[in-house]
PDB file of N, CA and C in Angstrom:
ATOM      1  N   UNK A   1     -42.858   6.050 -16.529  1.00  0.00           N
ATOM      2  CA  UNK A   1     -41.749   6.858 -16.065  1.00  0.00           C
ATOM      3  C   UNK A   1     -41.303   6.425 -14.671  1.00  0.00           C
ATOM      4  N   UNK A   2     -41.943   6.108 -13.945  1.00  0.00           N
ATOM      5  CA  UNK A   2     -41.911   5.870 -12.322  1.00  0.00           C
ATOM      6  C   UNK A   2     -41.039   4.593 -12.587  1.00  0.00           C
ATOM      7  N   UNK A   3     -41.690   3.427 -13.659  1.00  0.00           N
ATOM      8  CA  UNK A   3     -40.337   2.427 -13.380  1.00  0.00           C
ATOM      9  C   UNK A   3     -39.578   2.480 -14.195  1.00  0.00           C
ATOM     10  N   UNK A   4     -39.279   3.273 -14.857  1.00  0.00           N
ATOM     11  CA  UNK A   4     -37.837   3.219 -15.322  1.00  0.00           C
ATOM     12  C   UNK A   4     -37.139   4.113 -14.525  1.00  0.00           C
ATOM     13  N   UNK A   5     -37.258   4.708 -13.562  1.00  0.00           N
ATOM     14  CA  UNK A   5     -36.486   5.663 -12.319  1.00  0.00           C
ATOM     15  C   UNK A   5     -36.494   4.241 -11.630  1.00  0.00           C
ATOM     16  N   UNK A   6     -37.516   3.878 -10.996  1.00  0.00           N
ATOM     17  CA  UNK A   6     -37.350   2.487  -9.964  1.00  0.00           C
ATOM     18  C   UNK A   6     -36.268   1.495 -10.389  1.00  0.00           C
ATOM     19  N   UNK A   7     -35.963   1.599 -11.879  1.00  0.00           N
ATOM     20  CA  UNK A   7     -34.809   0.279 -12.635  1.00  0.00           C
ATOM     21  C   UNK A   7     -33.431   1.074 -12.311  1.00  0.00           C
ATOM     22  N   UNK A   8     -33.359   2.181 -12.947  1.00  0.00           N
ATOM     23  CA  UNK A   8     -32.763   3.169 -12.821  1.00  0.00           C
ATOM     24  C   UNK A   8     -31.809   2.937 -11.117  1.00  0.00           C
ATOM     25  N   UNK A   9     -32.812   3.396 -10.419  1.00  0.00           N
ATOM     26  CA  UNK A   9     -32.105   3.153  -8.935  1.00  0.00           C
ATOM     27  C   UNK A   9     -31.644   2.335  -8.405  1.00  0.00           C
ATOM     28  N   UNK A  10     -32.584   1.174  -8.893  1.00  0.00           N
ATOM     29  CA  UNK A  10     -31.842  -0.209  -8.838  1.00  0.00           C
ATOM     30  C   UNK A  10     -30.813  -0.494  -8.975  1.00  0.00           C
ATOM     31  N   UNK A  11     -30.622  -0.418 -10.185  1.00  0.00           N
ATOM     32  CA  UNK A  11     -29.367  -0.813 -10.906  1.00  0.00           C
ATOM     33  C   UNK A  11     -28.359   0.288 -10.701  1.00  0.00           C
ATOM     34  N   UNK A  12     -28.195   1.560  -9.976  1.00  0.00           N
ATOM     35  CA  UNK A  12     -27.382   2.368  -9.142  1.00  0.00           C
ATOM     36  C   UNK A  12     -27.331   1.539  -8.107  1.00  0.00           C
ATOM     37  N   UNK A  13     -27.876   1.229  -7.048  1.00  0.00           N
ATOM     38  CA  UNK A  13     -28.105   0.553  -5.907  1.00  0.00           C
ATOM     39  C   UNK A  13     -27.063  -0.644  -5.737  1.00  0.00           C
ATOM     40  N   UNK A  14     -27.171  -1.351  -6.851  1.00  0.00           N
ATOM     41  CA  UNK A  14     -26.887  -2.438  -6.968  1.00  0.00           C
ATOM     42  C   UNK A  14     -25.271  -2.757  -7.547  1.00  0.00           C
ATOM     43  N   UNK A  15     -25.099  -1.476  -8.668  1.00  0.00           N
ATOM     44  CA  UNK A  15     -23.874  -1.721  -8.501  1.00  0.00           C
ATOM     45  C   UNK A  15     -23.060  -1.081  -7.699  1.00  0.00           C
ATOM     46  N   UNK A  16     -23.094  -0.319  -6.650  1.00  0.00           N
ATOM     47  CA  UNK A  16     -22.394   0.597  -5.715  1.00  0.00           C
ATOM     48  C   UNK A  16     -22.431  -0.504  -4.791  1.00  0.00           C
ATOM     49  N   UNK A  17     -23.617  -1.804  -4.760  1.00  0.00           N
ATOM     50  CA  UNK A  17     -23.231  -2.783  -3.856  1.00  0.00           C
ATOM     51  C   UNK A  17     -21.743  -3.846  -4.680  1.00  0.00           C
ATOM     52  N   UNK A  18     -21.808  -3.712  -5.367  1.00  0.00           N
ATOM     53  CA  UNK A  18     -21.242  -4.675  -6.114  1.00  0.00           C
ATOM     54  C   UNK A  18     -19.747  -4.235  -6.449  1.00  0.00           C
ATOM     55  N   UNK A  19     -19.420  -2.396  -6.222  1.00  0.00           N
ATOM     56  CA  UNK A  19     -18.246  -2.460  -5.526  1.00  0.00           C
ATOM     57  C   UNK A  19     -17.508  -2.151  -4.465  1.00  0.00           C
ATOM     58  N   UNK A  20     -19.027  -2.062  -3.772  1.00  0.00           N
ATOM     59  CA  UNK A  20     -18.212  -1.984  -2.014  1.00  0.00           C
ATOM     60  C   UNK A  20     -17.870  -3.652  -1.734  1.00  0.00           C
ATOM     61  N   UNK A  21     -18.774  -4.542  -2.303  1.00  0.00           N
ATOM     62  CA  UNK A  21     -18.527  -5.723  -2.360  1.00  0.00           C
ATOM     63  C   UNK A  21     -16.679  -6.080  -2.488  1.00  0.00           C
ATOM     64  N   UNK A  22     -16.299  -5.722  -3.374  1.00  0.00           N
ATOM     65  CA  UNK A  22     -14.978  -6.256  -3.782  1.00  0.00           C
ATOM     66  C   UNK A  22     -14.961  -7.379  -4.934  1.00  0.00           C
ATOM     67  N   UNK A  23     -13.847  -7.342  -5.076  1.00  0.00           N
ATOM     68  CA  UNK A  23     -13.441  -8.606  -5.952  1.00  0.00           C
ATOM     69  C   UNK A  23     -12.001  -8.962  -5.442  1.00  0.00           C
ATOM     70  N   UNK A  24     -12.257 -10.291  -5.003  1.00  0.00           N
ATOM     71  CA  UNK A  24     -11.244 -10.957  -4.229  1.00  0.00           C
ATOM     72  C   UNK A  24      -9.900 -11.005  -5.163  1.00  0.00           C
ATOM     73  N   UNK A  25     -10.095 -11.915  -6.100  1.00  0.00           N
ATOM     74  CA  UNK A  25      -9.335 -12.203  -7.304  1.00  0.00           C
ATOM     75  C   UNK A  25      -8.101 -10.496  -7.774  1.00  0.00           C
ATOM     76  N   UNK A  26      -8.883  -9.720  -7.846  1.00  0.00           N
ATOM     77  CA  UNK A  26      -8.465  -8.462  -7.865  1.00  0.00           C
ATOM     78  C   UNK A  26      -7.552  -7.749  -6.514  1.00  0.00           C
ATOM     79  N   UNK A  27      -8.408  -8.268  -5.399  1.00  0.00           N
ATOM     80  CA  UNK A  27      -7.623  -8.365  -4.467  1.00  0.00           C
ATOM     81  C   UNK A  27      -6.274  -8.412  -4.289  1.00  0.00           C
ATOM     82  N   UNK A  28      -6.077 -10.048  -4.386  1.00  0.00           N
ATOM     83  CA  UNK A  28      -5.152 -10.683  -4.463  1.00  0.00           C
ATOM     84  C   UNK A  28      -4.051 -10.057  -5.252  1.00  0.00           C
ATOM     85  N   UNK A  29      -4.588  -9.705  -7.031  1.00  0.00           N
ATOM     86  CA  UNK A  29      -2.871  -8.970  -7.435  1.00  0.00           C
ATOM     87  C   UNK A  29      -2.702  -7.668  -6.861  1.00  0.00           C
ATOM     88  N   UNK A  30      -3.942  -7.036  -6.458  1.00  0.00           N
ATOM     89  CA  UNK A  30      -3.014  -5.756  -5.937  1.00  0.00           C
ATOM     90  C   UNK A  30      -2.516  -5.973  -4.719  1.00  0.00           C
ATOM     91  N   UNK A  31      -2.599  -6.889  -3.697  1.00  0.00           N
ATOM     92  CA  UNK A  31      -2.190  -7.283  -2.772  1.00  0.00           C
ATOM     93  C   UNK A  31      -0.795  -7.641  -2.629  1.00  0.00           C
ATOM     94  N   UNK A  32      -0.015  -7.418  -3.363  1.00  0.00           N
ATOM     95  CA  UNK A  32       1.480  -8.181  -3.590  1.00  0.00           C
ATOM     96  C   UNK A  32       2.290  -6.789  -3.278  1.00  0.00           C
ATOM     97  N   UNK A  33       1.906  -5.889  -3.324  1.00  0.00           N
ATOM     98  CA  UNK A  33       2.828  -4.392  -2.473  1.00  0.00           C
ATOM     99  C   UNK A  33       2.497  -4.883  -1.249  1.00  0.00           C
ATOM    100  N   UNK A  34       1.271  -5.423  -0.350  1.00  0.00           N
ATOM    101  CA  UNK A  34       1.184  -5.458   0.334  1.00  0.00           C
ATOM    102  C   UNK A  34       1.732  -6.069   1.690  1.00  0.00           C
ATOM    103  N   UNK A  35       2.246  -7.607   0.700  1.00  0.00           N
ATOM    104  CA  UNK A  35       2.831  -8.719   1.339  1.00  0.00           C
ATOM    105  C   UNK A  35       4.108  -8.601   2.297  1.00  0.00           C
ATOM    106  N   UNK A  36       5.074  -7.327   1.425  1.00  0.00           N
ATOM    107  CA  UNK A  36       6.053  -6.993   2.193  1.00  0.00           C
ATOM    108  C   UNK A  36       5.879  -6.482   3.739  1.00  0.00           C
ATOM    109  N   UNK A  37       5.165  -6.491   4.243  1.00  0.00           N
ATOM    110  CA  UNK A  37       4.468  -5.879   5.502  1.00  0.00           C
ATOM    111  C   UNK A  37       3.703  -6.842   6.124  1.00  0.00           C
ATOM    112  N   UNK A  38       2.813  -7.227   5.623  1.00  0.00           N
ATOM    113  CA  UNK A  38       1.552  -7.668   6.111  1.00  0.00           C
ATOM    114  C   UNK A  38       1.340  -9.499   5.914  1.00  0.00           C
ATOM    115  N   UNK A  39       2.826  -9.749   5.136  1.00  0.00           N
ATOM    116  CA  UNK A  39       2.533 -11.313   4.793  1.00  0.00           C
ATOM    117  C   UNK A  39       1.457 -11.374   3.339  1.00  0.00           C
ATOM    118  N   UNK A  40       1.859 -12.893   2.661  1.00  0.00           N
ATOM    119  CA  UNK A  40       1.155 -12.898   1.477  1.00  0.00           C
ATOM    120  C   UNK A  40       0.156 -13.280   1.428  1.00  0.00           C
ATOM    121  N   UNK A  41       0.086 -14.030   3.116  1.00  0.00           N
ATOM    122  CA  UNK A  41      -1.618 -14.696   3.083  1.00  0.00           C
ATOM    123  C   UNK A  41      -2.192 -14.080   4.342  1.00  0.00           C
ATOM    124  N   UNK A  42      -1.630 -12.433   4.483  1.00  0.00           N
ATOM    125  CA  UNK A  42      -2.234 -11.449   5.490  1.00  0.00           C
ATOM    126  C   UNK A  42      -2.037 -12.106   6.873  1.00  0.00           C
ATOM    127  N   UNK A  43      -0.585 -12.877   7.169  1.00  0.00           N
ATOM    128  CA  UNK A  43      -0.096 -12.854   8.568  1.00  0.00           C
ATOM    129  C   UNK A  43       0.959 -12.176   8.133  1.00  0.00           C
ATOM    130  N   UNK A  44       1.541 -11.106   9.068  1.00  0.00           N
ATOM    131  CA  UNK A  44       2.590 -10.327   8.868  1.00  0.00           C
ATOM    132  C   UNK A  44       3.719 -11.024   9.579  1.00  0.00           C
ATOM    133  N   UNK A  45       4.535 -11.016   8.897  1.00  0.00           N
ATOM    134  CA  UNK A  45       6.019 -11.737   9.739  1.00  0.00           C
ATOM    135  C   UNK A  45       6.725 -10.690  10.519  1.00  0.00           C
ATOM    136  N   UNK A  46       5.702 -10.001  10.854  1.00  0.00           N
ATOM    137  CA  UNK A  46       6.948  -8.972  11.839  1.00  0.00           C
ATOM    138  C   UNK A  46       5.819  -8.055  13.032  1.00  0.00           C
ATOM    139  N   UNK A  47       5.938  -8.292  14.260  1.00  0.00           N
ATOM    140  CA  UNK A  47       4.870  -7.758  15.365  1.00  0.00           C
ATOM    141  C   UNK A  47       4.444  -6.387  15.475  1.00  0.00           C
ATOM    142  N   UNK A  48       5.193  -5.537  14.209  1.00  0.00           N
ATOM    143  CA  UNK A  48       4.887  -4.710  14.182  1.00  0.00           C
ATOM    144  C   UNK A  48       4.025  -3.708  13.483  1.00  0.00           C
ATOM    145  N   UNK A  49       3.767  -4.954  12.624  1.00  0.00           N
ATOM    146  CA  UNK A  49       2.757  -4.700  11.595  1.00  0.00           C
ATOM    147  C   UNK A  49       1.418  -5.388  11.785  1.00  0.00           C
ATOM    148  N   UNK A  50       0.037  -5.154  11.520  1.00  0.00           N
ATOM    149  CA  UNK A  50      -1.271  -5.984  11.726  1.00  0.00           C
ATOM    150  C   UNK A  50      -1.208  -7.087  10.776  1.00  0.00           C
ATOM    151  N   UNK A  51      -1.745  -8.335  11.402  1.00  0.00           N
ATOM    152  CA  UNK A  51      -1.940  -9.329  10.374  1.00  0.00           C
ATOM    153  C   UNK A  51      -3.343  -8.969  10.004  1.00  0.00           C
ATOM    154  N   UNK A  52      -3.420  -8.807   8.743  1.00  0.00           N
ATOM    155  CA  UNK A  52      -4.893  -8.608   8.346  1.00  0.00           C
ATOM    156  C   UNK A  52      -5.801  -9.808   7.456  1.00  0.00           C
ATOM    157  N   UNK A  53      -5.076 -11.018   7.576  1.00  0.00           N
ATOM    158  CA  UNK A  53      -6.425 -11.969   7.136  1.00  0.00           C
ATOM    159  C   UNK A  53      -7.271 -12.262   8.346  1.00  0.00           C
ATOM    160  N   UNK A  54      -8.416 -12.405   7.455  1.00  0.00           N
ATOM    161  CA  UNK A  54      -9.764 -12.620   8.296  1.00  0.00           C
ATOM    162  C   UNK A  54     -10.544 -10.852   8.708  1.00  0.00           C
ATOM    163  N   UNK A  55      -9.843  -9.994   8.766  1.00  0.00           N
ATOM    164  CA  UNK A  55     -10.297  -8.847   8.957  1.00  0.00           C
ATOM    165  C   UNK A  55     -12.173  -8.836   8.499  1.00  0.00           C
ATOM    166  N   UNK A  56     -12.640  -7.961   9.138  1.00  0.00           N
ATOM    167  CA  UNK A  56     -13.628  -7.305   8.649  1.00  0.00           C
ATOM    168  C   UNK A  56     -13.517  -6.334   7.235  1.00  0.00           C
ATOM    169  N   UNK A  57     -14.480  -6.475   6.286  1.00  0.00           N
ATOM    170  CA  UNK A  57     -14.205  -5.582   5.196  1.00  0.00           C
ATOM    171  C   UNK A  57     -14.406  -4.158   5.721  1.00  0.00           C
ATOM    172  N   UNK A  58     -15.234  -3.657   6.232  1.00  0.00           N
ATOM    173  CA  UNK A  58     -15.439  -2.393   6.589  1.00  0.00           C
ATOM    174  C   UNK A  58     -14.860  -1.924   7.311  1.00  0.00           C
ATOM    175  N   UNK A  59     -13.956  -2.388   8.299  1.00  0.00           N
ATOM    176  CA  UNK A  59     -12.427  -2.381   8.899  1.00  0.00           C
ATOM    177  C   UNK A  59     -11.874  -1.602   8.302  1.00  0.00           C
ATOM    178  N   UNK A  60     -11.197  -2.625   7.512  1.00  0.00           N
ATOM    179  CA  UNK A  60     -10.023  -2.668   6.507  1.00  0.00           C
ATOM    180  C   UNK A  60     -10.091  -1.573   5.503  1.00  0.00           C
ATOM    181  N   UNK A  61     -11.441  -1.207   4.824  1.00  0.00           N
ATOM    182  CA  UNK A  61     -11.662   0.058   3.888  1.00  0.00           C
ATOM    183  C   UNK A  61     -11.528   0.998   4.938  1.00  0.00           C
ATOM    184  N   UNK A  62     -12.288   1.206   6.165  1.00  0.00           N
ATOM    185  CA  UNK A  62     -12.167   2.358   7.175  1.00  0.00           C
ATOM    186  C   UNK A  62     -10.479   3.097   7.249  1.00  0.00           C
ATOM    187  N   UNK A  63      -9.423   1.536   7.753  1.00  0.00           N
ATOM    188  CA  UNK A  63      -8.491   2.258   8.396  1.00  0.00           C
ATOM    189  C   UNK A  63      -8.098   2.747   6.653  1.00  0.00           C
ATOM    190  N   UNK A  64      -8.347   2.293   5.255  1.00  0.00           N
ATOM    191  CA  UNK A  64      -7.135   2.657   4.496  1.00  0.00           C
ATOM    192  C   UNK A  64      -7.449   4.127   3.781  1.00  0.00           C
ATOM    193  N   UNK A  65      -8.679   4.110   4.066  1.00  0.00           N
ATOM    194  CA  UNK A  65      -9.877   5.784   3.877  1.00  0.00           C
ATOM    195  C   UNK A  65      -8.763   6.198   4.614  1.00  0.00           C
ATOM    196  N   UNK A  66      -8.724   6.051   5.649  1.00  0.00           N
ATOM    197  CA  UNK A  66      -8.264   7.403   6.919  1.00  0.00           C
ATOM    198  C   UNK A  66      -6.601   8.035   6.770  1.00  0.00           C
ATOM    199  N   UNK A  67      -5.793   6.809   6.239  1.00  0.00           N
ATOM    200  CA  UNK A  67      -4.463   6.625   5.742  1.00  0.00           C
ATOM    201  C   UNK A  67      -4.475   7.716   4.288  1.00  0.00           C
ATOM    202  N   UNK A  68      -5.073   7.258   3.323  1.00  0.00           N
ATOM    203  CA  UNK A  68      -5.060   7.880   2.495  1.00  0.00           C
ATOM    204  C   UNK A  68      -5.621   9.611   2.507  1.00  0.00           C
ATOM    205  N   UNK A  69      -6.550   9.847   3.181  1.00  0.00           N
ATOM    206  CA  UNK A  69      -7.207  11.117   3.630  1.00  0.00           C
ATOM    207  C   UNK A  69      -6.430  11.737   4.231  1.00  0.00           C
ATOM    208  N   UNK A  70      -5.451  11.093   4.793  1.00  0.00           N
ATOM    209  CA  UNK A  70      -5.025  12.041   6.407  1.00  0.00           C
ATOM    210  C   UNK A  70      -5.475  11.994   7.384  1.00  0.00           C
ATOM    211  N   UNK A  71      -6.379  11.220   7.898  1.00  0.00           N
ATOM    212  CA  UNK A  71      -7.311  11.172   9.237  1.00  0.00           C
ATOM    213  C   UNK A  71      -6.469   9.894  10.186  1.00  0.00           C
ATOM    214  N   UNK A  72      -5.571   9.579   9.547  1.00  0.00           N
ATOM    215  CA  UNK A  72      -4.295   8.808  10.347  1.00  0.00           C
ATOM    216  C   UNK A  72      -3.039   8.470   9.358  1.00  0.00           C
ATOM    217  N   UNK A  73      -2.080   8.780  10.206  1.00  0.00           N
ATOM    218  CA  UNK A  73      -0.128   8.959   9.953  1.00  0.00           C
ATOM    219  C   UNK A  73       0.515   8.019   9.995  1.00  0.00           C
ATOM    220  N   UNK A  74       0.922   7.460   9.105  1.00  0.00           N
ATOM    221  CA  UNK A  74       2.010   6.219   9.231  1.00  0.00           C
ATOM    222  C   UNK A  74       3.002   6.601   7.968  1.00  0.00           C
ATOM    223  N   UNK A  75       4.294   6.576   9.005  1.00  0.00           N
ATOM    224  CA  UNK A  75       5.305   6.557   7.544  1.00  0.00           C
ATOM    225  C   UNK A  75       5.599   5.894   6.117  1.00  0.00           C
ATOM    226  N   UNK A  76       4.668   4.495   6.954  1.00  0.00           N
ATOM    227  CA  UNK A  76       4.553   4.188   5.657  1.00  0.00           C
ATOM    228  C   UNK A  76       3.252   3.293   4.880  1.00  0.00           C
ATOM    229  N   UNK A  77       2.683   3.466   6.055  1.00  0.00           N
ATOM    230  CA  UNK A  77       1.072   3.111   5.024  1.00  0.00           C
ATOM    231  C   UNK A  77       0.553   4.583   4.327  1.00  0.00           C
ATOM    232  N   UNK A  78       0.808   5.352   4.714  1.00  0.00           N
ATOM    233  CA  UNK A  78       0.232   6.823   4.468  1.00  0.00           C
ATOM    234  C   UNK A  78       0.860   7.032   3.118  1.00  0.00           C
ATOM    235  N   UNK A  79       1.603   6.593   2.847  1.00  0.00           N
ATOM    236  CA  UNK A  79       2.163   7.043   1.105  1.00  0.00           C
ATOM    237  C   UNK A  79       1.576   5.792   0.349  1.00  0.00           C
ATOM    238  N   UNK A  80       1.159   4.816   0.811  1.00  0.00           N
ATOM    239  CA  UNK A  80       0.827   3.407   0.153  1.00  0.00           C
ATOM    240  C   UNK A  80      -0.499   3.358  -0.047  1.00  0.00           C
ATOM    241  N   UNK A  81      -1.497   3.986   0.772  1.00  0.00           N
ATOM    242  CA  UNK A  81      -2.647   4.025   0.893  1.00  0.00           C
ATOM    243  C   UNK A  81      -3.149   4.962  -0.110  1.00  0.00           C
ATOM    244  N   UNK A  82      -2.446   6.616  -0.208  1.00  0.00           N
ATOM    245  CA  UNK A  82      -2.622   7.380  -1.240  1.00  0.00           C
ATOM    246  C   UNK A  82      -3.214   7.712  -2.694  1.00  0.00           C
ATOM    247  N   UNK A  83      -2.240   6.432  -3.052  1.00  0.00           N
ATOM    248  CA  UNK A  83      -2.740   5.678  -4.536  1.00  0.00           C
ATOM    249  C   UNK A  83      -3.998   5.292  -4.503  1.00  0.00           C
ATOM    250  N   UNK A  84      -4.718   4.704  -3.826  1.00  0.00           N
ATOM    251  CA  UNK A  84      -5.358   3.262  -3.848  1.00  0.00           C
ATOM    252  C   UNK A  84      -7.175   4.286  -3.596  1.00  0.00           C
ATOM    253  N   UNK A  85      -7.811   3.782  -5.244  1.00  0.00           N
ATOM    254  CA  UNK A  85      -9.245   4.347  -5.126  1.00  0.00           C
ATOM    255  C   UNK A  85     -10.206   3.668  -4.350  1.00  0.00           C
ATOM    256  N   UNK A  86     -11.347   3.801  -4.086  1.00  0.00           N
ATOM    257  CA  UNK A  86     -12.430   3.393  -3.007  1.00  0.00           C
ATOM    258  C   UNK A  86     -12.763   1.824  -4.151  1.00  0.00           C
ATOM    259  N   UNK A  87     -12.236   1.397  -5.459  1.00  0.00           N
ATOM    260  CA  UNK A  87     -12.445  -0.049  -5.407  1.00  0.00           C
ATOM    261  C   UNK A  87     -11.027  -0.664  -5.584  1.00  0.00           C
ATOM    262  N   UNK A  88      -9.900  -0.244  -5.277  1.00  0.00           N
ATOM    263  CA  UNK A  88      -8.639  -0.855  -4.728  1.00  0.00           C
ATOM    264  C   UNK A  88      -9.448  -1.497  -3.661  1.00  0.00           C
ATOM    265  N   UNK A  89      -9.532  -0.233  -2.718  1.00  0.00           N
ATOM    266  CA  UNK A  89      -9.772  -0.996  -1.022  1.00  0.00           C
ATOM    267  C   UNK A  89     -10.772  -1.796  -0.693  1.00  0.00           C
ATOM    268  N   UNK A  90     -11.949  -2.228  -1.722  1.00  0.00           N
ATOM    269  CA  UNK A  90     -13.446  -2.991  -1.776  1.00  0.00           C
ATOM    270  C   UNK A  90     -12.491  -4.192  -2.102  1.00  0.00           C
ATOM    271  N   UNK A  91     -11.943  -4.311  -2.991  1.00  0.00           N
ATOM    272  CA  UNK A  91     -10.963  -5.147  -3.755  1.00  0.00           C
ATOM    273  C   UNK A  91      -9.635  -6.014  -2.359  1.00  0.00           C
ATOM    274  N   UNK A  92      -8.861  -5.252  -2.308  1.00  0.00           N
ATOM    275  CA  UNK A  92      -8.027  -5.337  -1.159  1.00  0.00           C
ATOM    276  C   UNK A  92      -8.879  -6.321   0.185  1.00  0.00           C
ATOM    277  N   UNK A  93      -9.913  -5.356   0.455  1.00  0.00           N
ATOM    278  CA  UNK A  93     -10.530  -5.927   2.078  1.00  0.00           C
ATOM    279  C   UNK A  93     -11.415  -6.931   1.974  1.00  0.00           C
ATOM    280  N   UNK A  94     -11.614  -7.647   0.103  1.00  0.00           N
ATOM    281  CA  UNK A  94     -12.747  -8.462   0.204  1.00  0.00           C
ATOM    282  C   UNK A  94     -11.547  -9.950  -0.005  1.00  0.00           C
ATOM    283  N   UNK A  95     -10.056  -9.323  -0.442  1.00  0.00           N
ATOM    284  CA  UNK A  95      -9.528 -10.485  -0.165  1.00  0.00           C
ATOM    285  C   UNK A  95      -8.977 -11.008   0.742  1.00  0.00           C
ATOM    286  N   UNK A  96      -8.591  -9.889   1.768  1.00  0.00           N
ATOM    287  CA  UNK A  96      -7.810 -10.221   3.276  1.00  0.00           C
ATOM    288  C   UNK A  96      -8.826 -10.661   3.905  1.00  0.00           C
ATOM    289  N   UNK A  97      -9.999 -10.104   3.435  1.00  0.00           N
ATOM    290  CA  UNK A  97     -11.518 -11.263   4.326  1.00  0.00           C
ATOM    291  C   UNK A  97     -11.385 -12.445   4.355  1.00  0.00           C
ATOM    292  N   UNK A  98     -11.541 -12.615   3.046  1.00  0.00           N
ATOM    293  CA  UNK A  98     -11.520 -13.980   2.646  1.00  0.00           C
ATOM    294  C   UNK A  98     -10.196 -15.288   3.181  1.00  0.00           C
ATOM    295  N   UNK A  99      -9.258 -14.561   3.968  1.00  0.00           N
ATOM    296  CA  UNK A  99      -8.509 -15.680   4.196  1.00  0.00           C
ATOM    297  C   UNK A  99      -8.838 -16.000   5.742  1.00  0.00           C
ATOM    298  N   UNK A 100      -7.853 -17.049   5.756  1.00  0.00           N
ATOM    299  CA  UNK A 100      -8.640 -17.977   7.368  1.00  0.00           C
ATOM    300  C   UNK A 100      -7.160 -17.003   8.252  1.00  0.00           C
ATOM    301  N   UNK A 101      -7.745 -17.195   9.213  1.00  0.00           N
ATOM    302  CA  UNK A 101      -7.397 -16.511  10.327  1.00  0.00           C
ATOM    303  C   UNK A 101      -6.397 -17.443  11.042  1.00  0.00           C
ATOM    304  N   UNK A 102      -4.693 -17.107  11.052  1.00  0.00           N
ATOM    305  CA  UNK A 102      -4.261 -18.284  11.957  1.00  0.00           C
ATOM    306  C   UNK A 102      -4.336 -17.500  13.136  1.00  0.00           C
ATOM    307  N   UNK A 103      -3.880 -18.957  13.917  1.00  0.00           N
ATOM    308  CA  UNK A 103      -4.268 -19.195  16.186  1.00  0.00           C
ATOM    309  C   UNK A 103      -2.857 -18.873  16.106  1.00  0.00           C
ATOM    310  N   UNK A 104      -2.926 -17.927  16.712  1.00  0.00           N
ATOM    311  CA  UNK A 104      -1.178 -17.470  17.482  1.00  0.00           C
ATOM    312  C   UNK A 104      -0.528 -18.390  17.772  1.00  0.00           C
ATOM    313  N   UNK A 105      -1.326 -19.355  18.773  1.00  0.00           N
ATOM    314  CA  UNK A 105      -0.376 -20.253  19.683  1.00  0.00           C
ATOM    315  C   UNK A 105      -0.537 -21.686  18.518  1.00  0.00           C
ATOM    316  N   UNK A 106      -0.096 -21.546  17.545  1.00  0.00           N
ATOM    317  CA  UNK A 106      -0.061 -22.835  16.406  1.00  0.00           C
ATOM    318  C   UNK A 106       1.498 -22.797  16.589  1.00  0.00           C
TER     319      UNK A 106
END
């Protein structure tokens, strides 16, 4: 009994890692609402928006938790964020990770 609770937890453990993890690929198509804002390879073409490639994942899930919750206001991430379940944003932040970071002064 003890190890099949020990497998049991495991394999809870393991997949709650596996979708805070993300899936990049997944990322990427839900990422295409995103582009209008933020750029398609997460540099935003406009200073008023964050470029978010290269971000931290736990960042990136933090600010879109807080957007979607109410724990921060934007006219218009706050209706965009709404939608989006806790493996949208694993999904989302494991692909804006994944891109390279451009140098401002390029």
């Amino acid at each position: 009994m003890k190890k099949l609770i020990a497998v049991l937890i495991s394999t809870l453990c393991f997949s709650l890692n596996a979708v805070q993890a993300g899936d990049m690929e997944a990322g990427k198509k839900k990422s295409e609402v995103c582009a209008a804002c933020h750029g398609a390879v997460g540099i935003s073409p406009n200073t008023s928006w964050p470029n978010l490639a290269g971000q931290q994942k736990a960042y990136l899930v933090k600010q879109m938790k807080d957007f979607r919750d109410g724990k921060r206001s934007d006219p218009w991430m706050s209706p965009m964020a709404k939608p989006l379940s806790d493996e949208d944003m694993a999904d989302l932040a494991a692909f804006y990770n994944s891109l390279p970071v451009r140098d401002e002064y390029q």
